[in-house]
Protein backbone atom coordinates (compact mmCIF):
# COMPACT_ATOMS: atom_id res chain seq x y z
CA UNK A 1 -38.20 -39.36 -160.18
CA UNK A 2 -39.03 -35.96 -159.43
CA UNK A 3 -41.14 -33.77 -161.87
CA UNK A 4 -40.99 -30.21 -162.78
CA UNK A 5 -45.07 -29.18 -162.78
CA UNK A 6 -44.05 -25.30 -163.00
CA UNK A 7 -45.39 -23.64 -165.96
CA UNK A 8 -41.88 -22.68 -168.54
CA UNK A 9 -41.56 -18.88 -168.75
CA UNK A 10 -41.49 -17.84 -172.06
CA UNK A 11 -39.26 -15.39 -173.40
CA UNK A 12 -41.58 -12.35 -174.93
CA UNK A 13 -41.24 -8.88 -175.52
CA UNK A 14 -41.25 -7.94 -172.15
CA UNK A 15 -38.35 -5.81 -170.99
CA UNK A 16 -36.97 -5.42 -168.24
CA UNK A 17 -36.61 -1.26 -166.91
CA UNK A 18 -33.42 0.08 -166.73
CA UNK A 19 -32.36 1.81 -163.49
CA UNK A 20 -29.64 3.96 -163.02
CA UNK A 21 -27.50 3.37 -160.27
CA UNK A 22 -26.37 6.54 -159.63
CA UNK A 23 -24.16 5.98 -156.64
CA UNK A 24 -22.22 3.61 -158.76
CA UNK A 25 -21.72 6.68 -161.54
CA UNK A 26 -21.07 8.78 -158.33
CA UNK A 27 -18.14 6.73 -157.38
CA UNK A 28 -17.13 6.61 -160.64
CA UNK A 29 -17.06 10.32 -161.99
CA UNK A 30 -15.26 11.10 -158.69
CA UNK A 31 -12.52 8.48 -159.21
CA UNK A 32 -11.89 10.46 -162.49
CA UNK A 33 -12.10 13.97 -160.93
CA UNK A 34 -9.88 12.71 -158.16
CA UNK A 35 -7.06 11.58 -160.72
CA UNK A 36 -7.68 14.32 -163.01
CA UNK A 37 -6.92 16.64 -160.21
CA UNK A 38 -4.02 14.51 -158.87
CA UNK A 39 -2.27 15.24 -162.45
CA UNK A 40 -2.99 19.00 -161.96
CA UNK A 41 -1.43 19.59 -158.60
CA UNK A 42 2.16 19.36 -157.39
CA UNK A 43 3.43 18.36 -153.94
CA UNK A 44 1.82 15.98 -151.71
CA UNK A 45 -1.30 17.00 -152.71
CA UNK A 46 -0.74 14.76 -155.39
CA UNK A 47 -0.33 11.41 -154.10
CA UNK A 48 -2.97 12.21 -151.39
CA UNK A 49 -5.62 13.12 -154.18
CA UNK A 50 -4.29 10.23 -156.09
CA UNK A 51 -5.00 7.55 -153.04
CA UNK A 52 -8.39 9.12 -152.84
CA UNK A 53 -8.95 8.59 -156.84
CA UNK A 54 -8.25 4.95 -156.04
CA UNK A 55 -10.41 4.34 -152.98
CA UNK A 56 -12.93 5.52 -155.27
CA UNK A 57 -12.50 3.42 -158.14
CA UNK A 58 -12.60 0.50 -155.38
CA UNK A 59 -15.82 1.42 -153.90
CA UNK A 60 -16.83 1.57 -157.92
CA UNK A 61 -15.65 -2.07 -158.28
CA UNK A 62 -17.65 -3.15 -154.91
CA UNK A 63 -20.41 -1.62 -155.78
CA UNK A 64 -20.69 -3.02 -159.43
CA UNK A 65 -20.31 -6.47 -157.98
CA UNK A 66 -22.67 -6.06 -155.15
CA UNK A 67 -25.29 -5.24 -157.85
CA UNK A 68 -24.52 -7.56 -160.76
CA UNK A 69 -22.73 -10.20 -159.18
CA UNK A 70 -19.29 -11.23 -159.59
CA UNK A 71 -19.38 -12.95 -163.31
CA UNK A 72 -18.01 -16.49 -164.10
CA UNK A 73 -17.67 -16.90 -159.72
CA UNK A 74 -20.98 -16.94 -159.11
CA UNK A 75 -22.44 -20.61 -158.65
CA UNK A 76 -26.40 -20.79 -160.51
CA UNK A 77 -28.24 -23.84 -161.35
């Protein structure tokens, strides 16, 4: 039988700090520029500034997961 001799943690008023992650707002304000201007413009500008909008909002998404995990996927005992 094994034994848990670690002292329980618990809970107080202690908070955690909150840090920005600004490259993740980075990625994310320039997503929205990108398909902001890819409404604005005509041609193949468009679509071009349109993919780029995207990539961003990707890089958004892998950096959001990278940080806080990846939800209900993520295996913890």
């Amino acid at each position: 039988m094994l034994i848990d001799t670690r002292e329980q943690h618990e809970p107080g008023d202690e908070r955690e700090p909150v840090e920005p992650d600004l490259r993740l707002w980075l990625w994310v304000v320039s997503s929205v520029g990108f398909f902001i201007a890819a409404t604005s413009v005509t041609g193949p500008l468009g679509p071009g500034l349109a993919l780029l909008g995207f990539t961003a909002a990707l890089l958004a998404l892998e950096r959001f997961t990278g940080r806080y995990g990846s939800g209900l996927q993520e295996w913890r005992q």
